[in-house]
Protein backbone atom coordinates (compact mmCIF):
# COMPACT_ATOMS: atom_id res chain seq x y z
CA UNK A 1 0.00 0.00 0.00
CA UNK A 2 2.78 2.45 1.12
CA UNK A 3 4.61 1.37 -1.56
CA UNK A 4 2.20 2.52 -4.28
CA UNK A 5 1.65 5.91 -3.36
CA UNK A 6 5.57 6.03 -3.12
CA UNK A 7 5.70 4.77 -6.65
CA UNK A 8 2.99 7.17 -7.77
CA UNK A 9 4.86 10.32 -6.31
CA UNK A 10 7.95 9.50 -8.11
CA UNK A 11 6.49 9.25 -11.21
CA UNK A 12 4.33 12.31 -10.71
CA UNK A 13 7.47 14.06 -9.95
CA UNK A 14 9.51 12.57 -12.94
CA UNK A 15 6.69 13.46 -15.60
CA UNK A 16 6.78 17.31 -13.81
CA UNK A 17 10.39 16.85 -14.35
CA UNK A 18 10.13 16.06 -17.78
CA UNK A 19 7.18 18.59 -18.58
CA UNK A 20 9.79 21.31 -17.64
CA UNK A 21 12.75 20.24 -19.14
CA UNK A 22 10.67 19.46 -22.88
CA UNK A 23 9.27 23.02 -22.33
CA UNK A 24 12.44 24.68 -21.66
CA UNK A 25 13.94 22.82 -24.84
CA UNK A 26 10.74 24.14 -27.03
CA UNK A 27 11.40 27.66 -25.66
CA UNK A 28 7.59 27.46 -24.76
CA UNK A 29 6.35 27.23 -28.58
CA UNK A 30 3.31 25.27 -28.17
CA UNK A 31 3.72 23.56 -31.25
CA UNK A 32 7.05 22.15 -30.53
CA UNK A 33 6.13 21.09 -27.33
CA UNK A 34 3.64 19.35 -28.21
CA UNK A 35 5.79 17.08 -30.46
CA UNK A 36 7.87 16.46 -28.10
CA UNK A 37 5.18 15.56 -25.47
CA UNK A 38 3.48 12.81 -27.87
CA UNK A 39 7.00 11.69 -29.41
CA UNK A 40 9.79 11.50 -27.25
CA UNK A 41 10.39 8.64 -24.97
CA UNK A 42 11.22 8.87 -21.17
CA UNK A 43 13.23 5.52 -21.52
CA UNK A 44 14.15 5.34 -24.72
CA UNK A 45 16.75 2.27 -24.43
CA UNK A 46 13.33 0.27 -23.62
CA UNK A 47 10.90 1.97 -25.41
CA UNK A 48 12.62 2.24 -29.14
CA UNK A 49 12.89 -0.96 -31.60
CA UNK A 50 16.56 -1.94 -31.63
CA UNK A 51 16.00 -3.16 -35.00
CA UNK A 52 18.22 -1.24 -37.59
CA UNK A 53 16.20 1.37 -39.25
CA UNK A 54 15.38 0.38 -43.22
CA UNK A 55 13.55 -3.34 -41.05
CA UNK A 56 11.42 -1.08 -38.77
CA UNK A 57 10.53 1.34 -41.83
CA UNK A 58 9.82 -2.16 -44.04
CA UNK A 59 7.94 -2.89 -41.32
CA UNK A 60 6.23 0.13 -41.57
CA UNK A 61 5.76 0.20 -45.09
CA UNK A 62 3.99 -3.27 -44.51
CA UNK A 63 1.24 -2.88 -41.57
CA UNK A 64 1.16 1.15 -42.13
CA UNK A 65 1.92 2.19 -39.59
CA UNK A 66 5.20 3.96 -39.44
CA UNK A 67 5.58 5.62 -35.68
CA UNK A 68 8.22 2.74 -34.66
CA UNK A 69 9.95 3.87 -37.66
CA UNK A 70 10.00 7.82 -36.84
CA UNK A 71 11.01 7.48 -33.14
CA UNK A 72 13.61 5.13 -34.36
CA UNK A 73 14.46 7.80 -36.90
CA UNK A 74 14.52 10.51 -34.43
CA UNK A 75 16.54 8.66 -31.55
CA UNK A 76 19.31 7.94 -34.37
CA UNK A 77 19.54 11.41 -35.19
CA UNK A 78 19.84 12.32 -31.62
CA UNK A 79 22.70 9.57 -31.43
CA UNK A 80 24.53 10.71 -34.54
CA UNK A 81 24.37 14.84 -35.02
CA UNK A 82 27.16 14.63 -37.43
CA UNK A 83 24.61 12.96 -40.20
CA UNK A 84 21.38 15.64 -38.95
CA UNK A 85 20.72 16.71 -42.74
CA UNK A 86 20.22 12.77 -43.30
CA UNK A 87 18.17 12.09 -40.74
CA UNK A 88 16.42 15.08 -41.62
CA UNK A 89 15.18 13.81 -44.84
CA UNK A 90 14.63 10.55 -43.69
CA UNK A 91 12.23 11.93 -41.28
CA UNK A 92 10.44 14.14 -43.60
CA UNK A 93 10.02 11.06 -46.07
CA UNK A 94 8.75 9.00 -42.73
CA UNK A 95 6.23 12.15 -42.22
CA UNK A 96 5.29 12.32 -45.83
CA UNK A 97 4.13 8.17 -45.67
CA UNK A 98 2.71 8.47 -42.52
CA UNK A 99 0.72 11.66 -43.32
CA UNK A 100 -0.62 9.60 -46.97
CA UNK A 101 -1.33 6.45 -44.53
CA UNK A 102 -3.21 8.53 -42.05
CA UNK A 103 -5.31 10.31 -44.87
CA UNK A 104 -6.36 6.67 -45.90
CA UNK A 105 -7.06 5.39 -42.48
CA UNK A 106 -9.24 9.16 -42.29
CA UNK A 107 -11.04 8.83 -45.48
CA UNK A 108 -12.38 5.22 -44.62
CA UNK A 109 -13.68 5.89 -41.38
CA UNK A 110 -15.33 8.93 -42.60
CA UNK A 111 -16.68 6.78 -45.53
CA UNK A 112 -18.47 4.53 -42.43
CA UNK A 113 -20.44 7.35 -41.78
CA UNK A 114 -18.16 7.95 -38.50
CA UNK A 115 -16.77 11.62 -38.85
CA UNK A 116 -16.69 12.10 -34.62
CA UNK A 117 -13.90 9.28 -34.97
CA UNK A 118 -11.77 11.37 -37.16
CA UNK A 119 -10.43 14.00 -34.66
CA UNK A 120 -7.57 11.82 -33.76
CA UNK A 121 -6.16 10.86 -37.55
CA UNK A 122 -6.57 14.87 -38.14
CA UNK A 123 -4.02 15.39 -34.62
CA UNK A 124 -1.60 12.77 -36.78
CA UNK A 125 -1.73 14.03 -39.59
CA UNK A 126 -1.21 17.47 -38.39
CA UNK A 127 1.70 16.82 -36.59
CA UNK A 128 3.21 14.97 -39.45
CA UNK A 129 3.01 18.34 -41.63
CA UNK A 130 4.82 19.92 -38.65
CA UNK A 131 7.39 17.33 -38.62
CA UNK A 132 8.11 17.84 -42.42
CA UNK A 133 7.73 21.75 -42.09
CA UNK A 134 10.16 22.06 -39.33
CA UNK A 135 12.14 19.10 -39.28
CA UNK A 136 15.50 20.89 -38.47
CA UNK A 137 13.88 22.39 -35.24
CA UNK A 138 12.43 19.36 -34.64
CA UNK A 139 15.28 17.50 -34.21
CA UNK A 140 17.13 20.02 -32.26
CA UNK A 141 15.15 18.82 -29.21
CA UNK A 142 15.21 15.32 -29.22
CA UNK A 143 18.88 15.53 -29.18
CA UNK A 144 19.21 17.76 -26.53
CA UNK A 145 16.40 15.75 -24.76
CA UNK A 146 17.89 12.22 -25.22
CA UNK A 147 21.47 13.59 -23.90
CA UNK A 148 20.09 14.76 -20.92
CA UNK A 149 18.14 11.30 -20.72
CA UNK A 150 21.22 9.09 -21.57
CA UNK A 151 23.04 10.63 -18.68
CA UNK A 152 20.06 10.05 -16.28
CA UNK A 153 19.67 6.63 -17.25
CA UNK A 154 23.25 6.15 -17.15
CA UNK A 155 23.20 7.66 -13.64
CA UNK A 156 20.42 5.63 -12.02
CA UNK A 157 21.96 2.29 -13.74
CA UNK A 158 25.33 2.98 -11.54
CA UNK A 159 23.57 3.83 -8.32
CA UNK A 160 21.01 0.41 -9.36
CA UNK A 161 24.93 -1.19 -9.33
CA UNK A 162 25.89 0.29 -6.42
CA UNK A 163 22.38 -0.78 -4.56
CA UNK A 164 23.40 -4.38 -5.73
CA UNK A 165 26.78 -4.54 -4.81
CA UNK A 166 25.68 -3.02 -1.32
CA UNK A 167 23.37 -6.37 -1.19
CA UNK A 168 25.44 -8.71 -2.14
CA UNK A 169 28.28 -7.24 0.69
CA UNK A 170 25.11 -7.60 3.23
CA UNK A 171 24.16 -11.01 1.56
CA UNK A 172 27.56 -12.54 1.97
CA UNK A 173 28.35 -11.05 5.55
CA UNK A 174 25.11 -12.58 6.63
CA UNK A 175 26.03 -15.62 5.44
CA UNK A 176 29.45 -15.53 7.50
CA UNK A 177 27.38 -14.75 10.34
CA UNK A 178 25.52 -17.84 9.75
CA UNK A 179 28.65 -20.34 8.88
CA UNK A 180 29.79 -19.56 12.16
């Protein structure tokens, strides 16, 4: 019990984290942030494919849906800035299928006589036009963002080391304790 509303404040407090740091990165432009609010990963050793990138955009290219494709797209540029002007078209190409998907997926549902489901394809496909727009400022963020994640994550995986050496040293002296 104590333990959940422990785990709740934490993340509360890491998403408030996060919600400041994303804004300060945007310089509070609304659109911007609100890229980076639906697209960027907290974790994003867990959360991106580690598939190279042409399998996750065949992948794409196969079921339609290309999102795996973009964040994987997006964390590589982040990863590499030297090759930015690649990545950059590679992105705006990912936008460009995913925005012609999207319209497809938008034009069926409204041809089942279902427009009050089309709000959300309209959100994607607006945000893909952003991405292609203002790709260069768009990837600005996510590789200031991931640094600043890479260093966190690379922070709490020493003191997660640390915690587990400290166990084992308790683990072992307890067992000394015991032999004797």
């Amino acid at each position: 019990m104590w333990k959940k509303k422990k785990v709740k404040r934490v993340e509360k407090a890491e998403e408030i984290k996060e919600t400041k740091l994303l804004k300060t990165l945007c310089g509070y432009e609304s659109e911007l942030y609100g890229f980076a609010s639906n697209y960027l990963c907290i974790n994003p050793l867990t959360a991106i494919s580690t598939k190279i990138l042409d399998s996750v955009m065949e992948e794409g290219s196969q079921n339609g849906d290309y999102r795996p494709a973009l964040d994987k797209a997006i964390f590589e540029a982040a990863q590499h800035p030297e090759e930015t002007a690649n990545y950059m078209n590679i992105i705006q190409d990912i936008a460009g299928k995913n925005v012609a998907a999207t319209e497809k997926e938008k034009g069926e549902i409204e041809r089942q006589g279902l427009p009050e489901r089309t709000a959300f394809p309209a959100k994607q496909i607006a945000d893909q036009k952003l991405i292609q727009n203002r790709a260069a400022d768009i990837l600005k963020i996510p590789s200031k963002y991931y640094r600043e994640r890479m260093l966190e994550l690379g922070e709490d995986a020493k003191r997660e080391e640390r915690v587990a050496e400290r166990k084992q040293v308790e683990r072992d002296e307890w067992r000394a304790e015991q032999a004797e």
